[in-house]
Protein backbone atom coordinates (compact mmCIF):
# COMPACT_ATOMS: atom_id res chain seq x y z
CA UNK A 1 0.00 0.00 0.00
CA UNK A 2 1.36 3.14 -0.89
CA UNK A 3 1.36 5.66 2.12
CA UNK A 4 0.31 9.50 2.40
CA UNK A 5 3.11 10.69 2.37
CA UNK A 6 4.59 8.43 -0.39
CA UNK A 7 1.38 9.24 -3.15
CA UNK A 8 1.79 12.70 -5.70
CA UNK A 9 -1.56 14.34 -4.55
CA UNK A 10 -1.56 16.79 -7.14
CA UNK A 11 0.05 15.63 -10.52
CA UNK A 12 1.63 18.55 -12.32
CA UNK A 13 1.47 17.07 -15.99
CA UNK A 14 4.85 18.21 -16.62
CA UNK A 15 6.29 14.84 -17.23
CA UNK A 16 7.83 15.22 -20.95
CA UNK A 17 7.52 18.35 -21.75
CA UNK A 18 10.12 21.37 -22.74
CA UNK A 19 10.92 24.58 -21.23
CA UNK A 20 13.68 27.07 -21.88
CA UNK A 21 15.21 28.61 -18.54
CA UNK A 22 17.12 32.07 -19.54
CA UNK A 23 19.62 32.60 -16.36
CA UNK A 24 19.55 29.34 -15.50
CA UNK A 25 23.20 28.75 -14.69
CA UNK A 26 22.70 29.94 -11.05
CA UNK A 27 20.00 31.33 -8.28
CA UNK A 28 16.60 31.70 -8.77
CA UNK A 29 16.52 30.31 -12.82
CA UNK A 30 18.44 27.48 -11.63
CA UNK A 31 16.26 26.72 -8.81
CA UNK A 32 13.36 26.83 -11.58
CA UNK A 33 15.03 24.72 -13.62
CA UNK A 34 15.50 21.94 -11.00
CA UNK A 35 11.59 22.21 -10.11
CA UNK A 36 10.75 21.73 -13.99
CA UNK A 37 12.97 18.40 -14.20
CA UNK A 38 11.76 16.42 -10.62
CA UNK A 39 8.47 16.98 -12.32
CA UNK A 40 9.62 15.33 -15.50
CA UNK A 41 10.06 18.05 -17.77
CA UNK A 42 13.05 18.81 -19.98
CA UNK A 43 15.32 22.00 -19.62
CA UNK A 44 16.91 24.03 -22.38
CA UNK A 45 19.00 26.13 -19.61
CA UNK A 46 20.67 29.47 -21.35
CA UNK A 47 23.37 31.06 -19.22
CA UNK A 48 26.30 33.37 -20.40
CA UNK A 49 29.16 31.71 -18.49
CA UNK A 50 30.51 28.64 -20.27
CA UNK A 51 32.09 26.78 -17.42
CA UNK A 52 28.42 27.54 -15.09
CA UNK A 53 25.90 26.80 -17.60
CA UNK A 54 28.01 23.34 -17.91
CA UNK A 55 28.07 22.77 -14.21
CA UNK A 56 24.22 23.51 -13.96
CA UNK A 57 23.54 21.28 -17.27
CA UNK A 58 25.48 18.41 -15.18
CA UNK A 59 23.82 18.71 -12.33
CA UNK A 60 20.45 18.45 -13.99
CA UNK A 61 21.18 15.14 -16.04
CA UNK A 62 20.19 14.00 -18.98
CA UNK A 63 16.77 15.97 -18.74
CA UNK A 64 18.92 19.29 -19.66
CA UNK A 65 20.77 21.08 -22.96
CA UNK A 66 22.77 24.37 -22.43
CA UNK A 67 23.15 27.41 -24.80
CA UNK A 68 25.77 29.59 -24.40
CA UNK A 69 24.63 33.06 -25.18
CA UNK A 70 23.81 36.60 -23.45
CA UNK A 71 20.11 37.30 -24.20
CA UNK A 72 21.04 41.07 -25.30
CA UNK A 73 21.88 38.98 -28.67
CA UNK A 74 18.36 38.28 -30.52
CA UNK A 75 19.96 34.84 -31.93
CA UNK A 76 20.57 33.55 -28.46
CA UNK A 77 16.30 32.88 -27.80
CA UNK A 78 16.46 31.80 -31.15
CA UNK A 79 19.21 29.33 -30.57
CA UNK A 80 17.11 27.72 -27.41
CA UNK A 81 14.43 27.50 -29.17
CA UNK A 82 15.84 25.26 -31.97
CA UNK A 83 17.58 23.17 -29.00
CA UNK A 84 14.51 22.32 -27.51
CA UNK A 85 13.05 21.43 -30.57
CA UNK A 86 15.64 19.54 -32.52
CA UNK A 87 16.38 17.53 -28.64
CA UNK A 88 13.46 17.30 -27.30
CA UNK A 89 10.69 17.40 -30.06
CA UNK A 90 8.42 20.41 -28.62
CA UNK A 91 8.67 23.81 -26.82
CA UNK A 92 6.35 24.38 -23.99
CA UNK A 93 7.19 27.74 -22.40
CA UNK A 94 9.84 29.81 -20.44
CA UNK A 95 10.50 30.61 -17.26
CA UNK A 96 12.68 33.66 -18.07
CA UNK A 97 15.42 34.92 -15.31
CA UNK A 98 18.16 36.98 -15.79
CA UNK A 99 20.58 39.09 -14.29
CA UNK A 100 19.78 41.89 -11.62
CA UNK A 101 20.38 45.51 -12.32
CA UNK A 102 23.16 47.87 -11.29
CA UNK A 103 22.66 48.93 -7.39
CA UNK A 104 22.40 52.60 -6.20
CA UNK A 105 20.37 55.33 -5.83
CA UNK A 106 18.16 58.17 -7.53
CA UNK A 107 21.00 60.64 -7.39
CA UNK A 108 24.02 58.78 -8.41
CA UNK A 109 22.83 56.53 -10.60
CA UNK A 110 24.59 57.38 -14.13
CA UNK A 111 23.01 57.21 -17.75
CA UNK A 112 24.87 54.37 -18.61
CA UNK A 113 23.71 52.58 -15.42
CA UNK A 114 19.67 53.21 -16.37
CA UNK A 115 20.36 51.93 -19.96
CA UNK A 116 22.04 49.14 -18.50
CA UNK A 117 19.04 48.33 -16.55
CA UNK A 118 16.85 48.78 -19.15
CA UNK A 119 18.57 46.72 -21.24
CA UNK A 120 18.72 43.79 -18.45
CA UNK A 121 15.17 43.78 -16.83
CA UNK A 122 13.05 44.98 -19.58
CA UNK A 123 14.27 44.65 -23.19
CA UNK A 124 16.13 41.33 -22.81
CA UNK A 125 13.15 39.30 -21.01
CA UNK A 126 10.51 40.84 -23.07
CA UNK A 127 12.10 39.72 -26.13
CA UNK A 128 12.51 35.95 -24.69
CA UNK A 129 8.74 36.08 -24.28
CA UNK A 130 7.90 37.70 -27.23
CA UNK A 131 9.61 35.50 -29.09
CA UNK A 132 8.80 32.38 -27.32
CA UNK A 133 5.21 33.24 -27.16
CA UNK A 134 5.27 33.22 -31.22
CA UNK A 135 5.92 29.69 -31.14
CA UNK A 136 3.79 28.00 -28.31
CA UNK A 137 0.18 26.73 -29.07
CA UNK A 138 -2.69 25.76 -26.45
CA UNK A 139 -1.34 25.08 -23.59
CA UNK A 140 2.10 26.73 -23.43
CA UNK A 141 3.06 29.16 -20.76
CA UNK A 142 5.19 31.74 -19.98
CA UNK A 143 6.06 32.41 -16.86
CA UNK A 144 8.62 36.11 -15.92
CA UNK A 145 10.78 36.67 -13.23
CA UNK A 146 9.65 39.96 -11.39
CA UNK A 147 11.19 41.57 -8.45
CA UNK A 148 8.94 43.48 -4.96
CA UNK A 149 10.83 46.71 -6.67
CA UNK A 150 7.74 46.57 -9.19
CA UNK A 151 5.43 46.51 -6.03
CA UNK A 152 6.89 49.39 -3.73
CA UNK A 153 10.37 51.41 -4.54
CA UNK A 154 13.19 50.33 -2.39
CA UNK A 155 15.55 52.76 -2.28
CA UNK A 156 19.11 52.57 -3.95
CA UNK A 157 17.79 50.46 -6.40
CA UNK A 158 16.86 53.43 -9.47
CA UNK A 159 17.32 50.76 -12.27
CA UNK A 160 15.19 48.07 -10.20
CA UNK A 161 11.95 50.46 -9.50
CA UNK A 162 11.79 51.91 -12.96
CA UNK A 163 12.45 48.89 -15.00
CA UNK A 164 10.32 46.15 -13.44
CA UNK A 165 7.24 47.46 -13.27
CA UNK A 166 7.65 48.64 -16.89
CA UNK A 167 8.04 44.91 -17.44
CA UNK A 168 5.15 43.31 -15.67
CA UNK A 169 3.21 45.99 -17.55
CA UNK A 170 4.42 43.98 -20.71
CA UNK A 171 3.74 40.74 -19.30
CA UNK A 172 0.35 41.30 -18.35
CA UNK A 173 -0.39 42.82 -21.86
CA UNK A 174 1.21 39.44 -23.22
CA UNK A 175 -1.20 37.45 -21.44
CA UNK A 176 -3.66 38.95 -22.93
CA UNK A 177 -2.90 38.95 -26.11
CA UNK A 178 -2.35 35.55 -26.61
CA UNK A 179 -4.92 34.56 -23.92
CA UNK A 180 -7.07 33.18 -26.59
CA UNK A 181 -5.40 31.02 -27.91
CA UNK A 182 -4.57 28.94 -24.87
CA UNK A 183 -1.19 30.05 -23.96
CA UNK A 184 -0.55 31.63 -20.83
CA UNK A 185 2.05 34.34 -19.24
CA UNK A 186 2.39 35.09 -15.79
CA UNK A 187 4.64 36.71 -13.73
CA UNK A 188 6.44 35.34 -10.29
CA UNK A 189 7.97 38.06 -7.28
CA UNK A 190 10.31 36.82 -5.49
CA UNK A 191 11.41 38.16 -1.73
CA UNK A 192 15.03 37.93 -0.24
CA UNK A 193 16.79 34.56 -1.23
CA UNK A 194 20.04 33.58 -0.41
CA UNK A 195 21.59 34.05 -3.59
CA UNK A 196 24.84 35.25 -5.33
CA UNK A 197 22.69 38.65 -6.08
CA UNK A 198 21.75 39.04 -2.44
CA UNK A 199 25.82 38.85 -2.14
CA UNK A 200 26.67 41.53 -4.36
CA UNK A 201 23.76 43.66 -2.90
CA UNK A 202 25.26 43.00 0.58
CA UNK A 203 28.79 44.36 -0.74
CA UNK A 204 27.10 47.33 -2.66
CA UNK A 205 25.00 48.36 -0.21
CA UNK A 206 27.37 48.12 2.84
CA UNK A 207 25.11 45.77 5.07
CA UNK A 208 23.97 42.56 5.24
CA UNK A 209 20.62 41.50 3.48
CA UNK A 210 20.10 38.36 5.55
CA UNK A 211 20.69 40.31 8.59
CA UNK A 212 18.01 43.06 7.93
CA UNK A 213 15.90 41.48 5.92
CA UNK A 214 14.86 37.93 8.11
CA UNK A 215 13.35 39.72 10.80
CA UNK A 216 11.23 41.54 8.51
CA UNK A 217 9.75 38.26 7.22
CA UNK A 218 6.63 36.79 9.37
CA UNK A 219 8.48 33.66 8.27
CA UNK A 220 11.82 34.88 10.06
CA UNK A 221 13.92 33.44 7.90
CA UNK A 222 15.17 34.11 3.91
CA UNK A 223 14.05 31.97 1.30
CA UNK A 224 15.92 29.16 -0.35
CA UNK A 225 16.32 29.25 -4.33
CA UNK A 226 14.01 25.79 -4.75
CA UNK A 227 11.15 27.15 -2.85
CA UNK A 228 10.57 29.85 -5.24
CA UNK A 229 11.28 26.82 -8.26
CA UNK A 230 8.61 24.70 -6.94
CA UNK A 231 6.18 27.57 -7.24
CA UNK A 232 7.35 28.42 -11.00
CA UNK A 233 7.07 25.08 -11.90
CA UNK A 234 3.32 24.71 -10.71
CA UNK A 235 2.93 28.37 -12.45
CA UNK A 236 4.38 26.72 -15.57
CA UNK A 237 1.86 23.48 -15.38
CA UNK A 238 -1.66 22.61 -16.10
CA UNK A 239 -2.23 22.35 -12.82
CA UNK A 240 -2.37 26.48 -12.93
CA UNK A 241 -4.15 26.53 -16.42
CA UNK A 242 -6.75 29.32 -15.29
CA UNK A 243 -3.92 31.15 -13.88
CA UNK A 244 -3.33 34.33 -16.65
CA UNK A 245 -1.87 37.62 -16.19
CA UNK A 246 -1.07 37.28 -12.46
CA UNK A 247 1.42 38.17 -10.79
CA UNK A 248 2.33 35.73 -7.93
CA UNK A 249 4.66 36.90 -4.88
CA UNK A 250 6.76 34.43 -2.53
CA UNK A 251 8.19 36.28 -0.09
CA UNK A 252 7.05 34.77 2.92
CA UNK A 253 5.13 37.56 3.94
CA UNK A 254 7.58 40.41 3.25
CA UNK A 255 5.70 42.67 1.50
CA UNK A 256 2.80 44.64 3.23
CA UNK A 257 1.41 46.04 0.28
CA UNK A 258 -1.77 44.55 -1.07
């Protein structure tokens, strides 16, 4: 008899299917990515260091490809997307990561900084889904990588609070655009992991995010990268098929905004 604890109560359907993961060497997109294959899914994992995107490909198995490429190059989406087809037969969706923006604040941070940011957290992920979203039928899904900067400005991050809410803007017109067809785009905000990014923040910032941020948390306590990948993988299922245009925090109660 198989026990309670032993059974899958709630069956994800994921089991076979194909998903690109843009900065999915590391953090958060790596945490997706290992969600997406203990469900049975495949990974196309696209990363911009050679020797990490390896490492993260290895540690996935045989479920996983790798394409080396920065996603400020158009042909790099389009590279991933012929991977997962010519590997794995099909393209499902996206879970799109990528790197954070430069840190400080609204009167020091530079031109080249905001274009920077710009380029990072809204141009490079909205043409991922834009150009993944031209090639999924019923049933495909999209899911973006947000930050609680597109919720409520924290301050010293200028690049963070005008780029990201410019990007769920474009995610949530996404959705419904291509709504009725069956495919679906969400987006997922994340709180304070313990991440490499957290690191640099600590180091830019000049104080320690786990320090100051865990006793904000009703939780008391940071998140780890998988919790948020578990979440993104259920996002990216059938299981959340009437889930469109949302955009899902796990924070562990961070956020007091509605």
């Amino acid at each position: 008899m198989t026990s309670v604890v032993e059974r899958k109560i709630v069956d994800l359907e994921l089991a076979g299917k194909a998903f690109i993961v843009t900065g999915g060497s590391t953090g958060l997109g790596l945490a997706g990515a290992q969600a997406l294959v203990e469900e049975g899914a495949n990974v196309v994992v696209v990363g911009r260091d050679p020797d990490r995107l390896s490492t993260a490909v290895d540690s996935l198995g045989d479920s996983a490809r790798g394409v080396d490429g920065d996603l400020s190059q158009a042909a790099t989406i389009a590279n991933a997307i012929s991977v997962a087809k010519s590997e794995f037969g099909r393209l499902d969706g996206a879970f799109i990561s990528y790197g954070g923006p430069p840190a400080g604040g609204a009167e020091t941070f530079s031109d080249e900084d905001l274009l920077l940011s710009m380029q990072l957290v809204a141009l490079n992920p909205i043409r991922v889904a834009r150009e993944v979203a031209s090639e999924l039928t019923e049933g495909g899904s999209i899911l973006v990588l947000s930050s609680s900067t597109a919720k409520e400005v924290t301050v010293g991050m200028t690049g963070s609070n005008i780029a990201r809410p410019g990007l769920e803007a474009y995610a949530k017109e996404l959705a419904t655009v291509v709504g009725p067809r069956g495919v679906r785009v969400n987006v997922i905000v994340p709180g304070i992991y313990a991440t490499e990014r957290l690191a640099y923040l600590d180091a830019a910032r000049g104080f320690s995010g786990a320090e100051r941020e865990a006793p904000r948390v009703p939780l008391r306590r940071l998140g780890e990268p998988i919790e948020l990948g578990r979440v993104a993988a259920f996002l990216l299922s059938n299981a959340a098929s009437y889930v469109n245009g949302a955009s899902v925090t796990v924070d562990g109660g961070r956020r007091n905004t509605l």
